[in-house]
Protein backbone atom coordinates (compact mmCIF):
# COMPACT_ATOMS: atom_id res chain seq x y z
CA UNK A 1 80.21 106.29 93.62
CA UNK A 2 82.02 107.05 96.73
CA UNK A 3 82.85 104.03 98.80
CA UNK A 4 81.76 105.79 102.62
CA UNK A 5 83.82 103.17 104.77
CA UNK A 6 86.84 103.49 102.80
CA UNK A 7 86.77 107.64 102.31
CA UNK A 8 88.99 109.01 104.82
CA UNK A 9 89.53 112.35 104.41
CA UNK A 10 91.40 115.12 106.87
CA UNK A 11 90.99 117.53 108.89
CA UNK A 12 92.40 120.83 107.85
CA UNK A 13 96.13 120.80 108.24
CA UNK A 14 95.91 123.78 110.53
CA UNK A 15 92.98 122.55 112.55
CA UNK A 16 94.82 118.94 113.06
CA UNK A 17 97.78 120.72 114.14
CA UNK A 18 95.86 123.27 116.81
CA UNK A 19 94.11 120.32 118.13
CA UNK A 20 96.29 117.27 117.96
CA UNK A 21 99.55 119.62 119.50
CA UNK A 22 98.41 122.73 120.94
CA UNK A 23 95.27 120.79 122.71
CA UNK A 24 93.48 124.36 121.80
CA UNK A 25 89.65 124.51 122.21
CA UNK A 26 88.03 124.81 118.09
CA UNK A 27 87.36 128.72 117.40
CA UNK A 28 84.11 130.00 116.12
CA UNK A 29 85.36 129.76 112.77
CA UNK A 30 86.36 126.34 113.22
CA UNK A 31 83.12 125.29 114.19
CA UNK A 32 81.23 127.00 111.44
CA UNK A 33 83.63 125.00 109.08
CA UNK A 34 82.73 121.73 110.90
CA UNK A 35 79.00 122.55 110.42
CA UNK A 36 78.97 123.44 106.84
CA UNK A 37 81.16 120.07 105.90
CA UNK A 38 78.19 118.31 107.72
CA UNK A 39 75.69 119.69 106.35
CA UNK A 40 77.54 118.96 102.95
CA UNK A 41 78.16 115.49 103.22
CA UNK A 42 74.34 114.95 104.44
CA UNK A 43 73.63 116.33 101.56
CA UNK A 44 75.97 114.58 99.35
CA UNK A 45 74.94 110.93 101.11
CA UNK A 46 78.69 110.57 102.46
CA UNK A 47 80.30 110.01 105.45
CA UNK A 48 83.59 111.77 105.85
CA UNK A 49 86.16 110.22 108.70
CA UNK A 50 89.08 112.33 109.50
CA UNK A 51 92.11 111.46 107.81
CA UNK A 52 95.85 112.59 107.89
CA UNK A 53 97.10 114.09 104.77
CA UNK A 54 100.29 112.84 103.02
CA UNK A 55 103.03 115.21 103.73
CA UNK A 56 104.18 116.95 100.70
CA UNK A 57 106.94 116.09 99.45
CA UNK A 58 110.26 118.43 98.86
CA UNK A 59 110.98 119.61 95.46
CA UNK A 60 114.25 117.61 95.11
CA UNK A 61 112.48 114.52 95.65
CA UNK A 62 111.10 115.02 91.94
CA UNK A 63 114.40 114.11 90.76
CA UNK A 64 115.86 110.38 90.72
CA UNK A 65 116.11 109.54 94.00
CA UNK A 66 118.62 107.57 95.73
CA UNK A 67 118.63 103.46 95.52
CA UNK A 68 120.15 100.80 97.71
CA UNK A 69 122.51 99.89 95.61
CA UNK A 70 123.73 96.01 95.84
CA UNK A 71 126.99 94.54 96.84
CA UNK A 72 128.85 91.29 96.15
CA UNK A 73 128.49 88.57 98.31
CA UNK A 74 129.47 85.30 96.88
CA UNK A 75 130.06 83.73 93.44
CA UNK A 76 128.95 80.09 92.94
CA UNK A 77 127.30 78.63 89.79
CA UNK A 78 129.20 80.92 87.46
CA UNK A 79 126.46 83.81 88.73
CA UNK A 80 127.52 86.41 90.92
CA UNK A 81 124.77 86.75 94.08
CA UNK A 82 124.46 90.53 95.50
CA UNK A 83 122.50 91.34 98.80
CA UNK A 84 121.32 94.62 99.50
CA UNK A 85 120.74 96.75 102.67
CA UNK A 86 118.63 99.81 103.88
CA UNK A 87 116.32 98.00 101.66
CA UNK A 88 112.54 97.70 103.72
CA UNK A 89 111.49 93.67 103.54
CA UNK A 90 108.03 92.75 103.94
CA UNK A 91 107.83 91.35 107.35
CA UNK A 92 105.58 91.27 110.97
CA UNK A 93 102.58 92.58 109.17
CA UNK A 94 104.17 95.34 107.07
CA UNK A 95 105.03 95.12 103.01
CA UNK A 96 106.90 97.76 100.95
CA UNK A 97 107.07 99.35 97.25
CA UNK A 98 108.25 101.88 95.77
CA UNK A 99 106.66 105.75 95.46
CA UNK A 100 107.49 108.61 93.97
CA UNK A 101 106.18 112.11 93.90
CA UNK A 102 103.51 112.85 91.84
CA UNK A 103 102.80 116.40 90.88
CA UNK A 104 99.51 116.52 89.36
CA UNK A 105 98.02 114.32 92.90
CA UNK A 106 96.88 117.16 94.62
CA UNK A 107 95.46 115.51 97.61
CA UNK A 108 97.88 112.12 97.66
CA UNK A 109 100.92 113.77 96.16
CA UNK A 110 102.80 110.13 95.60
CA UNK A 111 102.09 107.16 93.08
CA UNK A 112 103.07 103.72 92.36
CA UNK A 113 106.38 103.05 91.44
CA UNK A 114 108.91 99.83 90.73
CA UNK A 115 112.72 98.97 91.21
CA UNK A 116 114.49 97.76 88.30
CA UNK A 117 114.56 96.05 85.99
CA UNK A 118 111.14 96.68 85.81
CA UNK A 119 110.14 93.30 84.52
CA UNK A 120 108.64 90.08 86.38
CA UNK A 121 111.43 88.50 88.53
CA UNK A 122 112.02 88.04 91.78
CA UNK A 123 110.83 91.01 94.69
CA UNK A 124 113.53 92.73 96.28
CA UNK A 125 110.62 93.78 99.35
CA UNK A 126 109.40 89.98 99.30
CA UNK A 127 111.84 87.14 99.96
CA UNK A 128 114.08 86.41 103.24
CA UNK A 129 117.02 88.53 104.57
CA UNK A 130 118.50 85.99 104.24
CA UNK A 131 118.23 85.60 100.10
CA UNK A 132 121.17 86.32 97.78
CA UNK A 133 120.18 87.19 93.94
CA UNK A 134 121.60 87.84 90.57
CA UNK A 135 122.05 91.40 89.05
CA UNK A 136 118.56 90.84 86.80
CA UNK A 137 116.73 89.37 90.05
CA UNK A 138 116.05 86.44 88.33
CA UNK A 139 118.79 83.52 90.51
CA UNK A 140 118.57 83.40 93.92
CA UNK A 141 120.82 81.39 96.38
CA UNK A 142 121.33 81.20 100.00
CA UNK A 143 124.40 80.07 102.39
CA UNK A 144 121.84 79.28 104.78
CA UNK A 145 119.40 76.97 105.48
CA UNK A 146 115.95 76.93 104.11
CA UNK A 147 115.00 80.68 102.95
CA UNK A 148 112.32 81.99 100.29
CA UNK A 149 111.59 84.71 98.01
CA UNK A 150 108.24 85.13 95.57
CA UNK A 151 108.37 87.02 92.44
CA UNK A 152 107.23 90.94 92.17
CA UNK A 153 103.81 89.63 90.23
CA UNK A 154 100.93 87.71 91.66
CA UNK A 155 98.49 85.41 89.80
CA UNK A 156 95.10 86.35 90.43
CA UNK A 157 92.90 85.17 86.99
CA UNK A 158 93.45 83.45 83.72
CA UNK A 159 96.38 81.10 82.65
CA UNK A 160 99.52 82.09 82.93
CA UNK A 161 102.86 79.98 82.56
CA UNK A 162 106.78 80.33 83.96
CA UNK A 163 109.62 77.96 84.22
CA UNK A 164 112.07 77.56 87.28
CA UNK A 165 115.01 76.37 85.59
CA UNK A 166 117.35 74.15 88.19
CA UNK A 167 121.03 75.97 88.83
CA UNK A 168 122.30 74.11 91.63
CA UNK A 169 120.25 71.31 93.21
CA UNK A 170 121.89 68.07 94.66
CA UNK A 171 119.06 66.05 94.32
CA UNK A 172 121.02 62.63 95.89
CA UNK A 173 121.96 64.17 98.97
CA UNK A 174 120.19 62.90 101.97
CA UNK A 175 117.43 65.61 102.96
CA UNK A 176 116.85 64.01 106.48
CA UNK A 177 120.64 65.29 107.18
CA UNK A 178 120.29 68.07 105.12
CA UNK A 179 120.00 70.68 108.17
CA UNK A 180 123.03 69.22 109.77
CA UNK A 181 125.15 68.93 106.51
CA UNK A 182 124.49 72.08 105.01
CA UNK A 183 128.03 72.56 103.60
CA UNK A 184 127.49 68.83 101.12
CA UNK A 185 124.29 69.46 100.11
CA UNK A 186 122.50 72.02 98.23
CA UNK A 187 118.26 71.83 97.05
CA UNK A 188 116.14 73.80 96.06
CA UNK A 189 112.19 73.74 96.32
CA UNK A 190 109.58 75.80 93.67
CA UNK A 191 106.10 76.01 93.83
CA UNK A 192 103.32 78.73 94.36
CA UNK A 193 101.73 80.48 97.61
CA UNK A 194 99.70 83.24 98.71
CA UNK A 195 100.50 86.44 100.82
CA UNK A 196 100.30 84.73 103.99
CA UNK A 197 103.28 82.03 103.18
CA UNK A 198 106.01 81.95 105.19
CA UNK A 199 109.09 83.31 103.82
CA UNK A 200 111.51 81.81 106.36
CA UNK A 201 110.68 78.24 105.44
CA UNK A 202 110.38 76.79 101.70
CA UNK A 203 107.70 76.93 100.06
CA UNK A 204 104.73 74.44 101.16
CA UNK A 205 105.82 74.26 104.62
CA UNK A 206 102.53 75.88 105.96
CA UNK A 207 99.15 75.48 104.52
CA UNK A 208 99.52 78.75 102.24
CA UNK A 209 101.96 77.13 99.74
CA UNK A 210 102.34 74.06 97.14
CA UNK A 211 105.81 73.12 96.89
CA UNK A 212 107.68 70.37 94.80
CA UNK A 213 110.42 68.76 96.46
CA UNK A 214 114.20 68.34 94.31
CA UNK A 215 114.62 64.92 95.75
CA UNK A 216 111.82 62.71 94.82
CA UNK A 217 109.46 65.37 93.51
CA UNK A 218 106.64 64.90 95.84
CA UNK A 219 104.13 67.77 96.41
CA UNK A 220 104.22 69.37 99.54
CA UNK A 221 101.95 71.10 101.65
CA UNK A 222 101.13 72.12 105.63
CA UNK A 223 105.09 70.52 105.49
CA UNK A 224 103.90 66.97 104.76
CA UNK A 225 104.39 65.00 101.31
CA UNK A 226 101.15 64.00 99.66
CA UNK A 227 101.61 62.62 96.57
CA UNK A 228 104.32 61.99 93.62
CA UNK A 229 104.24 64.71 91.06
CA UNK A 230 107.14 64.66 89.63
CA UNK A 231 108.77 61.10 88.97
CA UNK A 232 112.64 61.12 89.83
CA UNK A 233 112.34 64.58 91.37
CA UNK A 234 114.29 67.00 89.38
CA UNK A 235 118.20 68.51 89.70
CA UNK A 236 120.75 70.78 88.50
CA UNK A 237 120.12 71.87 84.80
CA UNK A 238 116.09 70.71 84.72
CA UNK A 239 113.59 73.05 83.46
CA UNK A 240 110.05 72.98 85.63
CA UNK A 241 107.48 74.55 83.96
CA UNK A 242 104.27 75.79 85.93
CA UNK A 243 100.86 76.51 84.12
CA UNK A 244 98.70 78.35 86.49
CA UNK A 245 94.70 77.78 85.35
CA UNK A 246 92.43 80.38 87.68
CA UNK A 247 89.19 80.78 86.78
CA UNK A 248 88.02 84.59 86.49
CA UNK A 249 87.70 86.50 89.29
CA UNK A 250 83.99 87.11 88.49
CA UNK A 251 83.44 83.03 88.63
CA UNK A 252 85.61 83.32 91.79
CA UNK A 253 83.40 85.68 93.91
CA UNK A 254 79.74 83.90 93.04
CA UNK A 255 82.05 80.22 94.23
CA UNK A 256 82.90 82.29 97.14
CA UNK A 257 79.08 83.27 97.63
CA UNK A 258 77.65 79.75 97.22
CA UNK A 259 80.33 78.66 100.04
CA UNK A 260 78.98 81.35 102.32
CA UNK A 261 75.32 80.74 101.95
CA UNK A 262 76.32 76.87 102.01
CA UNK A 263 77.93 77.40 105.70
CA UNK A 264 75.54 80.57 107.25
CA UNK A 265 72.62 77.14 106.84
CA UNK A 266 74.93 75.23 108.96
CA UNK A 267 75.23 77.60 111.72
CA UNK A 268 72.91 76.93 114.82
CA UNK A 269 69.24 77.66 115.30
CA UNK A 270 70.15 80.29 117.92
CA UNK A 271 73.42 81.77 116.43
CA UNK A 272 71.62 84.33 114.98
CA UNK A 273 69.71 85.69 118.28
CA UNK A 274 73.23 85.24 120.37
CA UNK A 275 75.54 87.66 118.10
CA UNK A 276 72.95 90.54 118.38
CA UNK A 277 74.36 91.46 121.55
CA UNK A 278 77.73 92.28 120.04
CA UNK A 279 76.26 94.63 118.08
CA UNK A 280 79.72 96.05 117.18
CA UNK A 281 81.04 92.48 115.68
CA UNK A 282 78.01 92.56 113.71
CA UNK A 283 78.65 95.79 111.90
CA UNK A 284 82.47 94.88 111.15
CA UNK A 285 81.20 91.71 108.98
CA UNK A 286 78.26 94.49 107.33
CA UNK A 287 80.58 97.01 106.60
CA UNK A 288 83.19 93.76 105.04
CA UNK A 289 80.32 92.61 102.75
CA UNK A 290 80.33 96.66 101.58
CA UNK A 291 83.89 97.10 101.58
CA UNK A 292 83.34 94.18 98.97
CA UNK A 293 79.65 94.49 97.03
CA UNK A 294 81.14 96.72 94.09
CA UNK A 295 84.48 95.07 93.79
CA UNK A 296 86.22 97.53 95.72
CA UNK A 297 89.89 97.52 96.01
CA UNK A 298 91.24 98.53 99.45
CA UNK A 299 94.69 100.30 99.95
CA UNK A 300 96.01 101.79 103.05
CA UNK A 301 99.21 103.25 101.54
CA UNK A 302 101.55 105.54 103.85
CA UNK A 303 104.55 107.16 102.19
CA UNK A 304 107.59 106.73 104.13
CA UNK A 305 111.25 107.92 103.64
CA UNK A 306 114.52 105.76 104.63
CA UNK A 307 117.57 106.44 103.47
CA UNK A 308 116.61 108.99 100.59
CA UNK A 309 114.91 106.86 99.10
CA UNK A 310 110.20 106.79 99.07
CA UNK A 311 107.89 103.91 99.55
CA UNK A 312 104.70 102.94 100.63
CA UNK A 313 103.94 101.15 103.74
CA UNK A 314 101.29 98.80 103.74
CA UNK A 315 99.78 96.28 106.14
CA UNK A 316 100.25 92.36 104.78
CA UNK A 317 98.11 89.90 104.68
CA UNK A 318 98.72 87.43 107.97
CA UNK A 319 97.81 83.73 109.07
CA UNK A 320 94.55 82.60 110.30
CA UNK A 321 93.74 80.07 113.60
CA UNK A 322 92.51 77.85 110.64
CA UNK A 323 95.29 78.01 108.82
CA UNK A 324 97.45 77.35 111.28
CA UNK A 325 95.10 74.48 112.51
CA UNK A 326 95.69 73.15 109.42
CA UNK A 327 99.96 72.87 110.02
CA UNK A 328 99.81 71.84 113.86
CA UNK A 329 96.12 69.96 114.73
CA UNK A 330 96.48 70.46 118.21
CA UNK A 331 95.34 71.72 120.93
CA UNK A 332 97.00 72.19 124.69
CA UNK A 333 95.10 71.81 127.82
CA UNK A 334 97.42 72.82 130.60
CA UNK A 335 100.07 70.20 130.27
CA UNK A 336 98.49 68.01 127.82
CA UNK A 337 98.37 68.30 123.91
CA UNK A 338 95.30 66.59 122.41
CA UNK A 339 96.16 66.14 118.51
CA UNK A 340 92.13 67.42 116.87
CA UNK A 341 90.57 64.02 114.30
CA UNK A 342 88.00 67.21 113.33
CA UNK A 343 88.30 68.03 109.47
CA UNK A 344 89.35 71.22 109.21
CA UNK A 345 90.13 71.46 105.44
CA UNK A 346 86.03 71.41 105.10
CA UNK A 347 85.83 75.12 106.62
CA UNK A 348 88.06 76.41 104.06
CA UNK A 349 86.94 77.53 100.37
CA UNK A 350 88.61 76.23 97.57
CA UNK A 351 88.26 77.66 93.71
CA UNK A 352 86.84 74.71 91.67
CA UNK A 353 88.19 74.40 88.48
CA UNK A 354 91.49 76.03 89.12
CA UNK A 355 94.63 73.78 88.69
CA UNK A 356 98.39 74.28 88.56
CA UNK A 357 99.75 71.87 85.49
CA UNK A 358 103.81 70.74 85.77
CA UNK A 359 106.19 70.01 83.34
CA UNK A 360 109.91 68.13 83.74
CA UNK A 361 111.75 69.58 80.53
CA UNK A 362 108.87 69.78 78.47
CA UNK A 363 106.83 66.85 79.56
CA UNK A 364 103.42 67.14 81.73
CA UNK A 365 103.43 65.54 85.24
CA UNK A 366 100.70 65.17 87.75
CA UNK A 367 98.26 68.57 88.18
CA UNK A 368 97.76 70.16 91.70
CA UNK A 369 93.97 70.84 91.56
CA UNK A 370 91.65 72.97 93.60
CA UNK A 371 93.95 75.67 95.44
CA UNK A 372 92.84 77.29 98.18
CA UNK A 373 90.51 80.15 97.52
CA UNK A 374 92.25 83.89 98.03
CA UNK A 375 89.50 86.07 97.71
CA UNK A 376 88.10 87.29 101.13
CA UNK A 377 84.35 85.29 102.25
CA UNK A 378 83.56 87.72 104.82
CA UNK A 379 82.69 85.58 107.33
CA UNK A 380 82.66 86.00 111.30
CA UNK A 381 84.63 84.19 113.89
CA UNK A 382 82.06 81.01 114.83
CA UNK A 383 83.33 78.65 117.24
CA UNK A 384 80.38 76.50 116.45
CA UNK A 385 81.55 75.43 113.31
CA UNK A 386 85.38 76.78 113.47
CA UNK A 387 84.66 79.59 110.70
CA UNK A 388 86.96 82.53 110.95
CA UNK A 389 87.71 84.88 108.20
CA UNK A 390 89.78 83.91 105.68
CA UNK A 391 91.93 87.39 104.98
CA UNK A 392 93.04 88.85 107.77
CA UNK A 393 95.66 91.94 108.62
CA UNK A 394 96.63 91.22 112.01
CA UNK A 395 98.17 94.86 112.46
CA UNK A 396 95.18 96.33 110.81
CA UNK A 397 92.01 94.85 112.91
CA UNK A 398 89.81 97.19 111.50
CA UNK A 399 89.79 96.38 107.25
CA UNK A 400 89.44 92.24 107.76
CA UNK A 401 88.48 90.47 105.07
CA UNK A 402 89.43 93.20 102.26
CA UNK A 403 91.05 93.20 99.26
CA UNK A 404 94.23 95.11 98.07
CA UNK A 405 94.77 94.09 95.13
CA UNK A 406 97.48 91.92 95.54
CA UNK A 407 95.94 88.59 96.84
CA UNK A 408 96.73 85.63 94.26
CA UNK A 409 99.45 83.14 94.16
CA UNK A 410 102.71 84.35 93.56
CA UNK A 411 105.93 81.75 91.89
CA UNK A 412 107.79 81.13 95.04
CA UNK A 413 111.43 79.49 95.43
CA UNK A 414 112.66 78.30 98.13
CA UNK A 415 117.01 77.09 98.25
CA UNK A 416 118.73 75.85 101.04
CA UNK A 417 122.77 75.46 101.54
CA UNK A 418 123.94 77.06 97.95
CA UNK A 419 120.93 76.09 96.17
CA UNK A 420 120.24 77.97 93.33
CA UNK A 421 117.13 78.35 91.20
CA UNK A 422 116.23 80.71 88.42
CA UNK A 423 112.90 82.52 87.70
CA UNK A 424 111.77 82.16 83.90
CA UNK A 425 108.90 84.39 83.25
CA UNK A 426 108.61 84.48 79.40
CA UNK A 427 108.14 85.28 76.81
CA UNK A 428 110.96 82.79 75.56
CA UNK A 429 110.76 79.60 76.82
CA UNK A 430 113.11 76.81 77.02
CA UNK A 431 109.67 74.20 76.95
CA UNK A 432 106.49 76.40 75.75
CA UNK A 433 103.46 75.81 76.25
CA UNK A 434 100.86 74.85 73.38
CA UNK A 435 99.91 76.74 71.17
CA UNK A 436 96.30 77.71 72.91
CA UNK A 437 95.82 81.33 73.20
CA UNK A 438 94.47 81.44 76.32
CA UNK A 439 97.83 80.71 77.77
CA UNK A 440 100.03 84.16 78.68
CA UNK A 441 104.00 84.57 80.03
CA UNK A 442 104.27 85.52 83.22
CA UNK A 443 106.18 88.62 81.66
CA UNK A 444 102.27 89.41 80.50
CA UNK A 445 101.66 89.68 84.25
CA UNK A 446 103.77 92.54 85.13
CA UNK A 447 102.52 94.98 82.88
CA UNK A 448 99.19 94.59 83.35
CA UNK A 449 100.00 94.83 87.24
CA UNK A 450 101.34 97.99 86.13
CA UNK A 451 98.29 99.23 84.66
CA UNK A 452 95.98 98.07 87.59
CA UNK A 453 98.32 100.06 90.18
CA UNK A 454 98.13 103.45 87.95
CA UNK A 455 94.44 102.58 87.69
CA UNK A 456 94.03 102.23 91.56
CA UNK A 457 96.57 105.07 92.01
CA UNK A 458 94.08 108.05 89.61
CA UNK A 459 91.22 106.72 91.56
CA UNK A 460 92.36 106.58 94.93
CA UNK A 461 93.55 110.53 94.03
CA UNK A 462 89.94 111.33 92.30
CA UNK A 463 88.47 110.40 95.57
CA UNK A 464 90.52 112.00 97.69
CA UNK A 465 89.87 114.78 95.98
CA UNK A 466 86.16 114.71 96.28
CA UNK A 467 86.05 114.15 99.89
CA UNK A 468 88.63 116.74 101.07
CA UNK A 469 86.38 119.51 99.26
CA UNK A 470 83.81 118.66 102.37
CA UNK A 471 86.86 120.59 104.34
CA UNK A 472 87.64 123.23 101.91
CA UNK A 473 86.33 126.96 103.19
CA UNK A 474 84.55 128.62 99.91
């Protein structure tokens, strides 16, 4: 059934282009168009928004098209470390990926595509400038100070396990001087985040992020240690092992409803009879809870070309004031900052049961338990109670609190000062797992991604499809 908030179709090309450049008044004929695709959609039950078409692509675009091809930039660790440029990173609101034409998309014209080597490693479009990798994107290093990359496949349900095995990690050297003395020491910091997570910091340094420190193995988060869960830390030639338990997404959503319900009975008597005069607030968080009702995947996808080469540009996921609360509890008054003793952490959703299990070379450590919920709550701004939504696009106001199919928590490595760290995502393991069948390589992940972006892909195409016959003249 056709989602009406997220159908967008276009204008005729032709009409667009009289009325968006030639500022020309519609003709009769025009008009008689306009009228029949109303009187279509009213019968059809759908609202059709005006949309711009994807401009068709050239015929030598079919062919392989151009990559940024990597060059050398330092050897250290016996690996070889290659940066690459003209390559789009994901960055002030904006990710990447790759397209490609698609000849049987008659109203898209592109699809999904990947850069090699088309397994799980680590994303070319989502680390730091400033991070150096192997030829099978798997190693990463820096000559810099703390910088961050997460791998090319997100975690969103089930259990899934990867090992970060430990290249080059001076795990004696004194992190307080560590900024100041980047040339004698070298660390490295692995954990898991979300979109949002910063990626020119190491993982854990805001409240989007649970990192594990090389030094003395302490979990991190919102850049502050809490507790030990690693004994001894860990250092160059240790194998880390992750097992990420989410429950399904299913489970997820009716936790996610419970929490909603839970803080709508906290809200004030009178909250209710005050947000009816911004009648147009009101219908944002409606038309959220619709975006949402039928599991609805949201993708704003605009094929771009740079340097020869096709992708999609795509607002990201940004931070939230309560998120941010959560790193820097304070608040300025003129001249005066007033540190906040109000709880924030108890106006954020968390998915019980869900639990990220560590291993040192094969042996379990301490769990991280209850992560921070991903999904989107769709609920309003409240200053009452400090509720804000919990997904927001900062550069796209208008689709808050939607999902795109890539929220989840991602394997993110952080290395500072010649650190090195590789990405292990199955299916050989130095440590496996047990034997419980429940339990699936990260390597899993990626083709299944694979499938659920070709799935997304026909649908977003059968669609578009639908809705542009509203503006086809029989």
């Amino acid at each position: 059934m056709p989602n009406e908030i997220e159908s967008t179709p276009e204008l005729g090309a032709n009409q667009f282009k009289s009325a968006r450049f030639n500022q020309e008044l519609p003709t009769a004929s025009t008009t008689t168009v306009r009228q029949k695709s109303t009187s279509e959609q009213q019968a059809h039950n759908v609202i059709v928004h005006p949309r711009l078409r994807p401009v068709p692509y050239k015929p030598q675009d079919i062919y392989s098209q151009a990559q940024p091809q990597p060059y050398v930039s330092m050897t250290h660790s016996n690996t070889t470390f290659y940066q690459v440029e003209d390559l789009p990173v994901n960055r002030r609101g904006f990710k990447y990926k790759l397209s490609r034409p698609s000849p049987v998309f008659q109203s898209n014209h592109y699809a999904t595509t990947d850069l090699a080597p088309f397994e799980a490693c680590i994303s070319l479009f989502d680390r730091s400038t400033g991070v150096l990798f192997s030829r099978d994107c798997k190693t990463i290093t820096t000559a810099q100070g703390w910088r961050s990359a997460r791998a090319n496949v997100g975690i969103r349900q089930g259990s899934y396990y990867f090992e970060c095995k430990i290249v080059n990690a001076n795990a004696n050297a004194d992190s307080a001087n560590a900024d100041s003395n980047a040339n004698d020491s070298a660390h490295v910091r692995i954990g898991l985040a979300k979109r949002e997570a910063s990626l020119e910091a190491p993982v854990g340094y805001d409240g989007y992020g649970y990192g594990l420190r090389d030094i003395d193995g302490y979990l991190v988060f919102t850049s502050r240690r809490k507790n030990v869960c690693i004994e001894g830390g860990f250092t160059t030639g240790d194998v880390v092992g992750f097992l990420v338990e989410l429950p399904s997404l299913k489970e997820q959503k009716l936790q996610l409803e419970r929490y909603v319900e839970e803080k709508r009975s906290e809200m004030p008597a009178d909250y209710r009879v005050k947000r009816r005069k911004t009648k147009k607030k009101t219908e944002a968080v409606e038309d959220n809870v619709r975006f949402n009702e039928y599991d609805n995947i949201v993708r704003d996808q605009i094929p771009t070309k740079s340097k020869g080469a096709l992708y999609y540009d795509q607002f990201e996921y940004t931070r939230t004031k309560t998120m941010d609360h959560l790193l820097n509890p304070v608040t300025v008054f003129g001249e005066k900052a007033i540190i906040e003793m109000d709880d924030k952490t108890k106006n954020i959703p968390v998915i019980a049961g869900s639990k990220i299990r560590v291993f040192k070379n094969g042996k379990e450590c301490t769990a991280i338990e209850n992560l921070y919920a991903f999904l989107p709550t769709n609920i309003e701004d409240v200053d009452e109670i400090n509720l804000e939504a919990n997904v927001k696009q900062s550069s796209n106001p208008n689709y808050r609190n939607t999902d795109d199919n890539t929220l989840g928590y991602y394997p993110m490595l952080s290395v500072f000062g010649k650190g090195a760290v590789t990405l292990n995502a199955g299916p050989e393991f130095d440590f496996p797992p047990s034997d419980d069948a429940t339990v699936k390589p990260l390597s899993d992940r990626y083709e299944e991604q694979v499938i659920e972006e070709w799935f997304w892909d026909i649908l977003d195409e059968v669609e578009a499809q639908y809705l542009d016959s509203f503006d086809e003249i029989s």
